[in-house]
Protein backbone atom coordinates (compact mmCIF):
# COMPACT_ATOMS: atom_id res chain seq x y z
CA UNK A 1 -15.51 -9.99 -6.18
CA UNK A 2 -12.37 -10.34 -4.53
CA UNK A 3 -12.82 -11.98 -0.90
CA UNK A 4 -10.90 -10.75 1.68
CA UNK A 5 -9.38 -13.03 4.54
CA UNK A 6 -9.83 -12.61 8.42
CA UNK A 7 -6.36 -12.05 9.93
CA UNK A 8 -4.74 -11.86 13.22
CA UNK A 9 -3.24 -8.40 15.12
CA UNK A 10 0.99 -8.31 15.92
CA UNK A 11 3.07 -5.93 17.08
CA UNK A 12 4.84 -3.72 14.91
CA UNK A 13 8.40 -3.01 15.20
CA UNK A 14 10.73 -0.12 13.40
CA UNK A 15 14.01 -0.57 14.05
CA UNK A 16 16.29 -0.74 11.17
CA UNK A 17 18.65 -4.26 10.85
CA UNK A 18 21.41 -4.74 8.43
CA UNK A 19 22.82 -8.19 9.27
CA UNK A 20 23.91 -11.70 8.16
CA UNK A 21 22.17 -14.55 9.30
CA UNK A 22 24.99 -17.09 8.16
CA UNK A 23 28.59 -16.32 7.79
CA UNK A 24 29.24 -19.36 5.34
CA UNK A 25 30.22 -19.01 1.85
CA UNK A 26 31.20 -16.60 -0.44
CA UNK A 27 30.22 -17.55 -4.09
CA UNK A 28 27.73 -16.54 -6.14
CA UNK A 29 24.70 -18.54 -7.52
CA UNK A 30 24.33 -18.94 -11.55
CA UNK A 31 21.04 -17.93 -13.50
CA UNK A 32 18.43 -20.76 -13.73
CA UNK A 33 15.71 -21.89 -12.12
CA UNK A 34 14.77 -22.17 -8.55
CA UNK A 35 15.60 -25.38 -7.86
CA UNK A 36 16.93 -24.76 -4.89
CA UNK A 37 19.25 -27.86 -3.97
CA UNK A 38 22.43 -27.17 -2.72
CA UNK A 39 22.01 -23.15 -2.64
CA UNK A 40 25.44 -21.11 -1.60
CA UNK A 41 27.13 -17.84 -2.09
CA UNK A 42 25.55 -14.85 -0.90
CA UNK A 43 21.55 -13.71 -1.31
CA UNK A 44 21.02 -10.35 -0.28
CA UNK A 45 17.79 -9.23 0.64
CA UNK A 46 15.97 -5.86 1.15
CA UNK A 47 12.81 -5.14 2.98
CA UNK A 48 11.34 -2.04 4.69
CA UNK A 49 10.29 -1.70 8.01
CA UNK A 50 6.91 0.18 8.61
CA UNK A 51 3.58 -0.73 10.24
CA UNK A 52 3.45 -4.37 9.22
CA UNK A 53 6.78 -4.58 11.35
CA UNK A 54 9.89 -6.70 10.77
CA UNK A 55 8.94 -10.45 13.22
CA UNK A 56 7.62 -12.12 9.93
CA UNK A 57 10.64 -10.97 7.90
CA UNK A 58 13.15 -12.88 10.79
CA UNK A 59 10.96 -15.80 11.07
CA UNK A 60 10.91 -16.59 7.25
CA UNK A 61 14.50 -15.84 6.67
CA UNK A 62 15.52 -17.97 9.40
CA UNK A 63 13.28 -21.04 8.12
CA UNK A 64 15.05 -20.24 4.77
CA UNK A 65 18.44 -20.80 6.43
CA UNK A 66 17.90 -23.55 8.13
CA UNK A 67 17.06 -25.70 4.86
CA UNK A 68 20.07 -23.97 2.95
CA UNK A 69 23.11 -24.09 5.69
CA UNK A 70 25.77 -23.08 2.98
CA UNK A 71 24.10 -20.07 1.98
CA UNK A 72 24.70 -16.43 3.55
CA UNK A 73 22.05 -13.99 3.87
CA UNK A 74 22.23 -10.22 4.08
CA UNK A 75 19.62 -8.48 5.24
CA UNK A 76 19.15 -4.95 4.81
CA UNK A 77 16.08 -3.51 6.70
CA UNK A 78 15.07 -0.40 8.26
CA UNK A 79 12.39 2.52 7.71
CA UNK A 80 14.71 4.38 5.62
CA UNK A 81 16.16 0.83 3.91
CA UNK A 82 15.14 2.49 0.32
CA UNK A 83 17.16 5.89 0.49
CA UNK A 84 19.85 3.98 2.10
CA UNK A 85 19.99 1.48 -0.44
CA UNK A 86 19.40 3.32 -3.41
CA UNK A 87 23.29 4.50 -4.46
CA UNK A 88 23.36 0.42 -4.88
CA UNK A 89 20.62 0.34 -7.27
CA UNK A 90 21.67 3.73 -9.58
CA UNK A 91 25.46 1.99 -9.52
CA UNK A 92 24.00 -1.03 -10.65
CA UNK A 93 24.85 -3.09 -7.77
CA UNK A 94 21.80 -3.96 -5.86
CA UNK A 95 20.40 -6.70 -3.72
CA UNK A 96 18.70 -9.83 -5.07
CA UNK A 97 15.35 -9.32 -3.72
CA UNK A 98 13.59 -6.51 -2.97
CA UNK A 99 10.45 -5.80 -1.22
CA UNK A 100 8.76 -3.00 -2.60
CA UNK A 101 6.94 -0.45 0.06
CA UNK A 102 7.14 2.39 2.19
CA UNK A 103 8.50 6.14 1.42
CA UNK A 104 11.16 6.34 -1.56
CA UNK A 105 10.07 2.92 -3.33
CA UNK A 106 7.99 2.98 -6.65
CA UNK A 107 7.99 -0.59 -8.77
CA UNK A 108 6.80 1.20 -11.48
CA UNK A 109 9.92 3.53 -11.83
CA UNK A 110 11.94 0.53 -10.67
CA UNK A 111 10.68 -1.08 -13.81
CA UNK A 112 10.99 1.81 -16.49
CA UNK A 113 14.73 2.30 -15.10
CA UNK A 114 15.60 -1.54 -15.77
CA UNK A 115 15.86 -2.79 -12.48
CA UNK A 116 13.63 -5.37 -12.30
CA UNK A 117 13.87 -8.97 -13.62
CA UNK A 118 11.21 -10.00 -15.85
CA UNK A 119 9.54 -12.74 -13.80
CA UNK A 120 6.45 -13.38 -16.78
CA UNK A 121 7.62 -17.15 -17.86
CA UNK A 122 9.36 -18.21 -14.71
CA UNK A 123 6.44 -17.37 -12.36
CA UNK A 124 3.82 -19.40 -14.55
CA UNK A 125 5.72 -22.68 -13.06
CA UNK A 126 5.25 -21.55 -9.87
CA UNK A 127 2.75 -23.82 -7.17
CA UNK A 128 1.31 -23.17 -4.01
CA UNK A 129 -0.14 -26.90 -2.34
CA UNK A 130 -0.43 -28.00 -5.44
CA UNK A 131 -2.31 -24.63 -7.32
CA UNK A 132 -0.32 -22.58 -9.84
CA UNK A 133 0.56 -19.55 -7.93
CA UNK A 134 -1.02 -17.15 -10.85
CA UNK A 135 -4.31 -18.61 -10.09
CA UNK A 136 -3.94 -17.81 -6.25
CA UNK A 137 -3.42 -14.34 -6.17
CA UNK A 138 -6.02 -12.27 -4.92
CA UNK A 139 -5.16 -9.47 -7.02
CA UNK A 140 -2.93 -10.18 -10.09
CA UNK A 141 0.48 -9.14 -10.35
CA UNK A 142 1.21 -5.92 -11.88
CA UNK A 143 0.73 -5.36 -15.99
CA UNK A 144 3.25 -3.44 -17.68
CA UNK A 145 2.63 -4.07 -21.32
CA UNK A 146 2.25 -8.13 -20.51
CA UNK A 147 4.94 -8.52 -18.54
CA UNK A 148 5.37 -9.20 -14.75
CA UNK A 149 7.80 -8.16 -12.76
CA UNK A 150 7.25 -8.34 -9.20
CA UNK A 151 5.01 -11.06 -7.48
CA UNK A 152 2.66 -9.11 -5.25
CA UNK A 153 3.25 -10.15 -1.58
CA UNK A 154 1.02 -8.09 0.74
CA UNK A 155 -3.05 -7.43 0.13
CA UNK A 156 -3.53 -3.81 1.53
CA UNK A 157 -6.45 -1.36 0.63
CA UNK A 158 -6.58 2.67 1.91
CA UNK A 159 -9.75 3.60 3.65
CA UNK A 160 -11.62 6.28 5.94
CA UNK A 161 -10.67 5.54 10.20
CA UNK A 162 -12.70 7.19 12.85
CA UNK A 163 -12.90 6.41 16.41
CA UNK A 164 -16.39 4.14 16.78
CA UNK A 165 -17.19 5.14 20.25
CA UNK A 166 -16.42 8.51 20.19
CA UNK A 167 -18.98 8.35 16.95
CA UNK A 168 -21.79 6.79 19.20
CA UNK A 169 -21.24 9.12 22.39
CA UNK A 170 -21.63 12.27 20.17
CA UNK A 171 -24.20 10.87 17.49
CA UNK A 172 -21.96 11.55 14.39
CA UNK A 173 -23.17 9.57 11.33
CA UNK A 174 -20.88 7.44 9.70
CA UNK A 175 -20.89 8.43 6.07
CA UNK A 176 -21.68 6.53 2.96
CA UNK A 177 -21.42 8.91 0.62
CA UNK A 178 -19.86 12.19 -0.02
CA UNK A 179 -22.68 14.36 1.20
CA UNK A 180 -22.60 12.07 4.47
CA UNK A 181 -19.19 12.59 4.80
CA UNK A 182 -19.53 16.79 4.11
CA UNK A 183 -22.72 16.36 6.39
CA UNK A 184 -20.91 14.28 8.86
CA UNK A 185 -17.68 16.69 9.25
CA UNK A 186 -19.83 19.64 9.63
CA UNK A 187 -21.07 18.28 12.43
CA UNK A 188 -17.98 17.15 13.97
CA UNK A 189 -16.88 20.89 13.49
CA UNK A 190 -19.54 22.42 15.27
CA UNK A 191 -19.66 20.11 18.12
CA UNK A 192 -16.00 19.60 18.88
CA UNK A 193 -14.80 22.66 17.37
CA UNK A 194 -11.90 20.55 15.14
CA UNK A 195 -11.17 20.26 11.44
CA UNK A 196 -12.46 16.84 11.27
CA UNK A 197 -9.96 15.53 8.78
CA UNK A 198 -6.25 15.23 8.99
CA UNK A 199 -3.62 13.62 6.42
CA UNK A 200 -0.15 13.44 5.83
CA UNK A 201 1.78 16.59 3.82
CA UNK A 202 4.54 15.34 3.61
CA UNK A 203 3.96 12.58 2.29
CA UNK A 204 0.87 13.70 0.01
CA UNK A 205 0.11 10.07 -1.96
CA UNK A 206 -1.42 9.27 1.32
CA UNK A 207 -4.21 11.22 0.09
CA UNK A 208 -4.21 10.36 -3.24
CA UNK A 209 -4.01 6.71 -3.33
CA UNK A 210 -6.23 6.93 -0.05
CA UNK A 211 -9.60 9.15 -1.44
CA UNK A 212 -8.40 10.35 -5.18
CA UNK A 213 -7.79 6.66 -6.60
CA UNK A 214 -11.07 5.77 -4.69
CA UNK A 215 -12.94 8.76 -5.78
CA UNK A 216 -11.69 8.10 -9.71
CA UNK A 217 -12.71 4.45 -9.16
CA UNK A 218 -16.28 5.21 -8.00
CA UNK A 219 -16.71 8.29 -10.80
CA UNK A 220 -14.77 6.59 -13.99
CA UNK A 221 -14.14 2.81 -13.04
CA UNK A 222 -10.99 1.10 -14.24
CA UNK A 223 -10.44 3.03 -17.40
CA UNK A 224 -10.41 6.39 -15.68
CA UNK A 225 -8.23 5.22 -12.80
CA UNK A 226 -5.57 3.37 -15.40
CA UNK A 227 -5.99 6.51 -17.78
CA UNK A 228 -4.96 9.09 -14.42
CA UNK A 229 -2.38 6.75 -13.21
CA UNK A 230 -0.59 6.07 -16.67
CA UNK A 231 -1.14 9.81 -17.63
CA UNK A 232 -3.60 9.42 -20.14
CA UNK A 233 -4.16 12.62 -22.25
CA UNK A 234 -6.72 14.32 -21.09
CA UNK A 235 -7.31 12.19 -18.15
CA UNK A 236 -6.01 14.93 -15.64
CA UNK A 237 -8.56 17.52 -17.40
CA UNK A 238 -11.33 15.75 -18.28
CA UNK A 239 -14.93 16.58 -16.86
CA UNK A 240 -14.97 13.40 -14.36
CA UNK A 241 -11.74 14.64 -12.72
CA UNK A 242 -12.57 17.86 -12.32
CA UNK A 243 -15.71 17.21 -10.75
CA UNK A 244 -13.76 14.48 -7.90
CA UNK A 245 -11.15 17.79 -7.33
CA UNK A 246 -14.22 20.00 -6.87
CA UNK A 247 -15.08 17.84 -3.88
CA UNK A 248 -11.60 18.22 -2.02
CA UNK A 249 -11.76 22.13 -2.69
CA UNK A 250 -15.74 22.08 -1.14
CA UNK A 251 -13.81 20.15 1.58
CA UNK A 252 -10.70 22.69 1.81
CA UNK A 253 -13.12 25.34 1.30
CA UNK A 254 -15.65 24.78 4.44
CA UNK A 255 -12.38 24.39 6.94
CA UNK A 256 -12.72 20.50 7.03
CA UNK A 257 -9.26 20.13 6.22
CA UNK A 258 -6.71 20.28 9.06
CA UNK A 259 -4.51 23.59 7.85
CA UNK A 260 -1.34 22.21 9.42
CA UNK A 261 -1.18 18.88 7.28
CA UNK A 262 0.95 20.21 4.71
CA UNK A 263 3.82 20.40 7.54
CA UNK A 264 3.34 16.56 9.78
CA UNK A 265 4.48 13.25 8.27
CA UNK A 266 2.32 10.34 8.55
CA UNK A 267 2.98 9.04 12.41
CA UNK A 268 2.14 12.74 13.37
CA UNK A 269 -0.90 12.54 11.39
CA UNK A 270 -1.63 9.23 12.81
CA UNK A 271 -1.02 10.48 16.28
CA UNK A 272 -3.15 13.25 15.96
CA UNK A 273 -5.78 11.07 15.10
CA UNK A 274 -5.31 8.78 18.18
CA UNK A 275 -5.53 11.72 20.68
CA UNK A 276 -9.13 13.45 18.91
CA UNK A 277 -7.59 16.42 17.19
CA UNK A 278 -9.04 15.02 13.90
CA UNK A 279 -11.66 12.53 13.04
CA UNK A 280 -11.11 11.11 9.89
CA UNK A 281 -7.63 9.96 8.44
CA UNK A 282 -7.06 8.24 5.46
CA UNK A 283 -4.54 5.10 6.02
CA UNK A 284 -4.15 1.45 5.05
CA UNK A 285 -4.79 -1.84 7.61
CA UNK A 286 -0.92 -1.05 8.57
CA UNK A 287 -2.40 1.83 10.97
CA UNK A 288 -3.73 -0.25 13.84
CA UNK A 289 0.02 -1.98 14.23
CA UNK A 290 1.75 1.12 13.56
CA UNK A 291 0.29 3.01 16.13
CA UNK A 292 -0.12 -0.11 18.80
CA UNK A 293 2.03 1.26 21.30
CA UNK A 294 0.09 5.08 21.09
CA UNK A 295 -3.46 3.79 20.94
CA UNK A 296 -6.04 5.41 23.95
CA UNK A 297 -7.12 2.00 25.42
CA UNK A 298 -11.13 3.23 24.81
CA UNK A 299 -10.22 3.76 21.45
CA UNK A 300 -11.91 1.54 19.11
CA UNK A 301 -11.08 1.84 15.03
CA UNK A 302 -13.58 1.61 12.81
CA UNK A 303 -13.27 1.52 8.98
CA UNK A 304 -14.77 2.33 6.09
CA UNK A 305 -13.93 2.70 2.59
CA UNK A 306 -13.37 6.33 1.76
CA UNK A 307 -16.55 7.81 0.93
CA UNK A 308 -15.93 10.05 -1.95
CA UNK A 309 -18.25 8.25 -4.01
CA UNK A 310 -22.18 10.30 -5.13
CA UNK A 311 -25.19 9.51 -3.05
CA UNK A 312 -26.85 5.99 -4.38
CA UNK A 313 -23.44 4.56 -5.53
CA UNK A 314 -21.59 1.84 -4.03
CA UNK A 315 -18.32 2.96 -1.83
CA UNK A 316 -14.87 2.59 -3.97
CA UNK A 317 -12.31 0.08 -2.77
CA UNK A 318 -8.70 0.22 -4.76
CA UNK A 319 -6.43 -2.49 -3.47
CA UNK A 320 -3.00 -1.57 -3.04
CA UNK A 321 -0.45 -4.08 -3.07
CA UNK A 322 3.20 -4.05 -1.59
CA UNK A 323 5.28 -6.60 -4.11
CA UNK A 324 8.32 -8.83 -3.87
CA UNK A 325 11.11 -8.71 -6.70
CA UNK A 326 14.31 -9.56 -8.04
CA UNK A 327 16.90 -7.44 -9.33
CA UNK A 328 17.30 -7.67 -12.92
CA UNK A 329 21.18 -7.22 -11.81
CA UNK A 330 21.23 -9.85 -9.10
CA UNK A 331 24.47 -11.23 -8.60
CA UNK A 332 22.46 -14.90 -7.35
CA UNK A 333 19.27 -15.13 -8.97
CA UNK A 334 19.08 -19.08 -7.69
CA UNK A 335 18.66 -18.27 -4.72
CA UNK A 336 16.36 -15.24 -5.09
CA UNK A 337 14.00 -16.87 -7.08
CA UNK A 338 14.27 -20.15 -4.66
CA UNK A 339 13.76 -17.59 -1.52
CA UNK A 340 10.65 -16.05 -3.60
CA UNK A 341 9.14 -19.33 -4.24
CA UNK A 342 9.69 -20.39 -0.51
CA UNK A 343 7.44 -17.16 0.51
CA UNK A 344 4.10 -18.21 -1.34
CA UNK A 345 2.90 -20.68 0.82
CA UNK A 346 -0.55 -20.59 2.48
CA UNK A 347 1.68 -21.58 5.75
CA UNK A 348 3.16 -18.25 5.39
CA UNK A 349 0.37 -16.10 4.79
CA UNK A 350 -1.30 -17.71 8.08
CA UNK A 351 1.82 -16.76 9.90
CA UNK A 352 2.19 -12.87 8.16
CA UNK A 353 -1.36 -12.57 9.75
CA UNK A 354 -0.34 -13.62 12.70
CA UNK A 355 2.55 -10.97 12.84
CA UNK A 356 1.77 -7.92 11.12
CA UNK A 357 -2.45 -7.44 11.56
CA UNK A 358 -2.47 -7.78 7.65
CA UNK A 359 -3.02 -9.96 4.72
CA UNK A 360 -1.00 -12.09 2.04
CA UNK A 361 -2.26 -11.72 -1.17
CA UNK A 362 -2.76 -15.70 -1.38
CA UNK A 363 -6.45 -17.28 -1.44
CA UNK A 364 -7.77 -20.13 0.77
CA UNK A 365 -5.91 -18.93 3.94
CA UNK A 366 -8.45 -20.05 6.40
CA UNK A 367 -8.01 -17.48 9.52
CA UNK A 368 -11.42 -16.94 10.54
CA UNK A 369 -11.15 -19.07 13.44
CA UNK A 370 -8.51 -17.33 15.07
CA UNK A 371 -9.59 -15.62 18.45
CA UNK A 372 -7.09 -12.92 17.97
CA UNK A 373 -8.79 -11.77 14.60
CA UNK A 374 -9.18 -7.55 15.40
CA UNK A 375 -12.97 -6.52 14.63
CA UNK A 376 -12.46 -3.80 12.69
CA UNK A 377 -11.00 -6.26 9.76
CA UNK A 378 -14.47 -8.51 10.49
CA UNK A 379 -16.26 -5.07 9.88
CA UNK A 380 -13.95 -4.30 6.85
CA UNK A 381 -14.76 -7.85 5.28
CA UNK A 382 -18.03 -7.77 5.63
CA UNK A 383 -18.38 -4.18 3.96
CA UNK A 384 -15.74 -4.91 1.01
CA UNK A 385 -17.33 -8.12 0.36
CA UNK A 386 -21.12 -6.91 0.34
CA UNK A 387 -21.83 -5.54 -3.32
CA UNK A 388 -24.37 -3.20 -2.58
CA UNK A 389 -22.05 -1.11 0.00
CA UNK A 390 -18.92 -1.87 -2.09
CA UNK A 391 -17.42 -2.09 -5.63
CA UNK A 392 -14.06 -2.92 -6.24
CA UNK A 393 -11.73 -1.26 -8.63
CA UNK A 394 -7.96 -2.43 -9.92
CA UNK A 395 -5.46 -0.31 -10.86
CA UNK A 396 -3.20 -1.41 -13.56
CA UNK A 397 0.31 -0.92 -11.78
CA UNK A 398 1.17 1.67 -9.78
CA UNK A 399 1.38 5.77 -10.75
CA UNK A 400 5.31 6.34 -11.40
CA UNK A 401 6.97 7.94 -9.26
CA UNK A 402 7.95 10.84 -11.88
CA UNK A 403 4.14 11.23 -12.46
CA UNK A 404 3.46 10.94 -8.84
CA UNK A 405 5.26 13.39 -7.06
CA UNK A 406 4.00 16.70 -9.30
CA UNK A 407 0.45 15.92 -9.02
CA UNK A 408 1.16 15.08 -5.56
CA UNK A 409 2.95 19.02 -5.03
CA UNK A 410 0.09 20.50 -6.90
CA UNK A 411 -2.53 18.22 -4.54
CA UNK A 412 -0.86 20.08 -1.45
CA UNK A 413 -1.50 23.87 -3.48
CA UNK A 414 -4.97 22.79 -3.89
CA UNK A 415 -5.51 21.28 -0.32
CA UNK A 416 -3.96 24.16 1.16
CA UNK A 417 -6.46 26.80 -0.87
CA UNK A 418 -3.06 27.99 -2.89
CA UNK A 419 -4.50 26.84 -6.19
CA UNK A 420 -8.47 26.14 -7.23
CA UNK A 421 -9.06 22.90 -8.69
CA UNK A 422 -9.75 23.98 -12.15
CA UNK A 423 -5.82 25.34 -11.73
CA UNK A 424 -4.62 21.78 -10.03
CA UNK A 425 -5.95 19.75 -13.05
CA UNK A 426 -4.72 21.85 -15.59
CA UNK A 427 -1.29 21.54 -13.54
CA UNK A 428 -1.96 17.47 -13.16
CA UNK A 429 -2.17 17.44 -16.95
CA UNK A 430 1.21 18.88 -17.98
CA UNK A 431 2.35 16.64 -15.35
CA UNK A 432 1.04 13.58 -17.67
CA UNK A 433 2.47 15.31 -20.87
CA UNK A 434 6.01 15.86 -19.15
CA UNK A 435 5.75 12.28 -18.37
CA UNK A 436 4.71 10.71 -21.37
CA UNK A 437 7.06 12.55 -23.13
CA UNK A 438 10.21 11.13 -20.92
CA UNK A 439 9.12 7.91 -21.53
């Protein structure tokens, strides 16, 4: 069982930076190790800017600059940091590190294109207080064929938010189960005369990772959710699957769905939420700091994991994790793998608690007795932890971004009534074949 810390709420913050924190220096670092005496030249680092914010990103680069004086650092940061960065990467010319998240990032495709430095011996070395970082994960780095190349930074998992006072003032079960959940929106429809659940369009892997990955995990365990995300043949069409996409056409089918999704991104999405048009949204622990500045002040979140699981099962949990890198082209890999290291530090997690809402993917981070801990991640711990409500499935890496977006297109036919699901899998699967053959 993996056990979950208790973390602190921040504010979020969006705005894009692309700055220098030193001005000294010009030369680049050699390959080696990360002993990081005497680091100069220029490190370059990339990071997006979503719901966890940029304050923990300043505070750690500036503690990094302060021990190395004669090094420069570029950041480049932003909510659109990956489409503005990417002519660097296809030219070959990229920045050293690279944290992996938000809209236009995939480490998988970042790994099958070469971009990625192959961090499998040098992060065995690694220590945090004394513990080999590889034993301190809470979830283990991504597997591609035994290698490693990204050190997962940020513990996140997708789940089912509702509103828990509006719940109580209206009597509306919280589900457990799929039939609680069809049972539950029903209700919701009748009485407030809404389509109970809303999600993002435009951004349609918000739903997948969010109730498909979930759903796969509670109907096939690990095998079916590697074999769907690594486009197994026959995954896509294979009795299991079908039956999960038989449950989002019942839910298309009976109205549930909001019909304008297809159209909103996910802040409008969110928003909606926030103000009652919908009920139910699928999001990770980022929505509560995303949407700090927007939230009713009687609004209370509550979360559970999304409850596309049969009656009598436990609810599915799928971590998702947002990773740090280095550029297989990095032009100083000294200090990139020096900066890495400095990251991993149970000092570091406390403080990325402290400033995002959100947790480090480090064990033994003791934040329990921090007053400012928000009580819908007690809640959340409690129910992820507790075997009996809970079972928790890993993923091997994540889907491919070449894989991803096609099933994603043919998820918005199906959502939208366009297609049946017996049509979407058959679609899914000669997404998978198209894949696998391009590898």
């Amino acid at each position: 069982m993996i056990a979950l810390l208790m973390i602190a709420v921040a504010c979020s913050d969006d705005s894009s930076s692309e700055g220098s924190s030193d001005d000294s220096g010009d030369a680049s670092g050699e390959d080696g190790s990360s002993d990081s005496e005497g680091l100069s030249g220029t490190l370059e680092i990339q990071y997006f800017v979503g719901g966890y914010g940029d304050s923990w990103w300043k505070e750690v680069i500036g503690d990094f600059q302060e021990e190395h004086p004669d090094l420069e650092i570029k950041e480049h940061a932003g909510p659109n940091i990956n489409e503005e960065m990417r002519s660097r990467w296809v030219s070959g010319d990229p920045p050293d590190v690279v944290y992996i998240d938000g809209a236009g990032s995939s480490e998988t495709q970042m790994v099958e294109d070469g971009q990625l430095m192959d961090l499998t011996d040098w992060a065995q070395d690694l220590e945090v207080d004394g513990t080999p970082l590889m034993d301190s994960f809470i979830v283990q780095p991504s597997d591609f064929d035994g290698s490693v190349y990204s050190l997962p930074l940020v513990f996140d998992t997708w789940g089912t938010w509702y509103d828990i006072p509006w719940f109580e003032e209206n009597g509306w079960e919280v589900p457990s189960d799929f039939d609680s959940f069809m049972d539950s929106m029903g209700q919701i429809q009748e009485d407030a005369d809404i389509a109970p659940f809303v999600t993002t369009g435009q951004h349609p892997y918000y739903f997948l990772r969010g109730m498909l990955y979930p759903a796969f995990g509670a109907a096939g365990g690990d095998e079916l959710l590697n074999d769907v995300i690594t486009g197994a043949e026959g995954a896509w069409t294979s009795d299991t699957v079908l039956e999960v996409m038989k449950k989002v056409e019942k839910m298309q089918q009976e109205g549930y769905i909001d019909e304008g999704f297809a159209a909103i991104n996910h802040t409008q999405s969110q928003m909606n939420f926030l103000l009652h048009d919908n009920a139910y949204i699928p999001v990770g622990f980022w929505l509560p700091n995303e949407m700090e500045s927007d939230k009713p002040e009687d609004l209370e979140y509550g979360f559970v994991p999304s409850p596309m699981n049969d009656a009598g099962e436990p609810m599915a949990v799928v971590p998702d994790m947002r990773p740090l890198a280095i550029a297989e082209e990095a032009e100083n890999p000294e200090a990139a793998k020096a900066f890495v290291e400095f990251v991993f530090t149970k000092e570091y997690a406390s403080l990325f608690s402290e400033h995002t809402g959100a947790i480090m993917n480090l064990q033994g981070v003791d934040l329990e007795s921090n007053e400012n801990v928000p009580q819908y991640l007690i809640d959340a711990n409690k129910m992820i932890n507790d075997p009996e409500q809970a079972q928790i499935y890993q993923k091997p890496h994540p889907m491919s971004a070449d894989l991803e977006t096609p099933i994603s297109d043919s998820l918005v036919s199906l959502m939208l009534g366009n297609i049946t699901a017996e049509e979407f899998v058959e679609e899914a699967e000669q997404a998978a074949k198209e894949y696998r053959n391009s590898q």
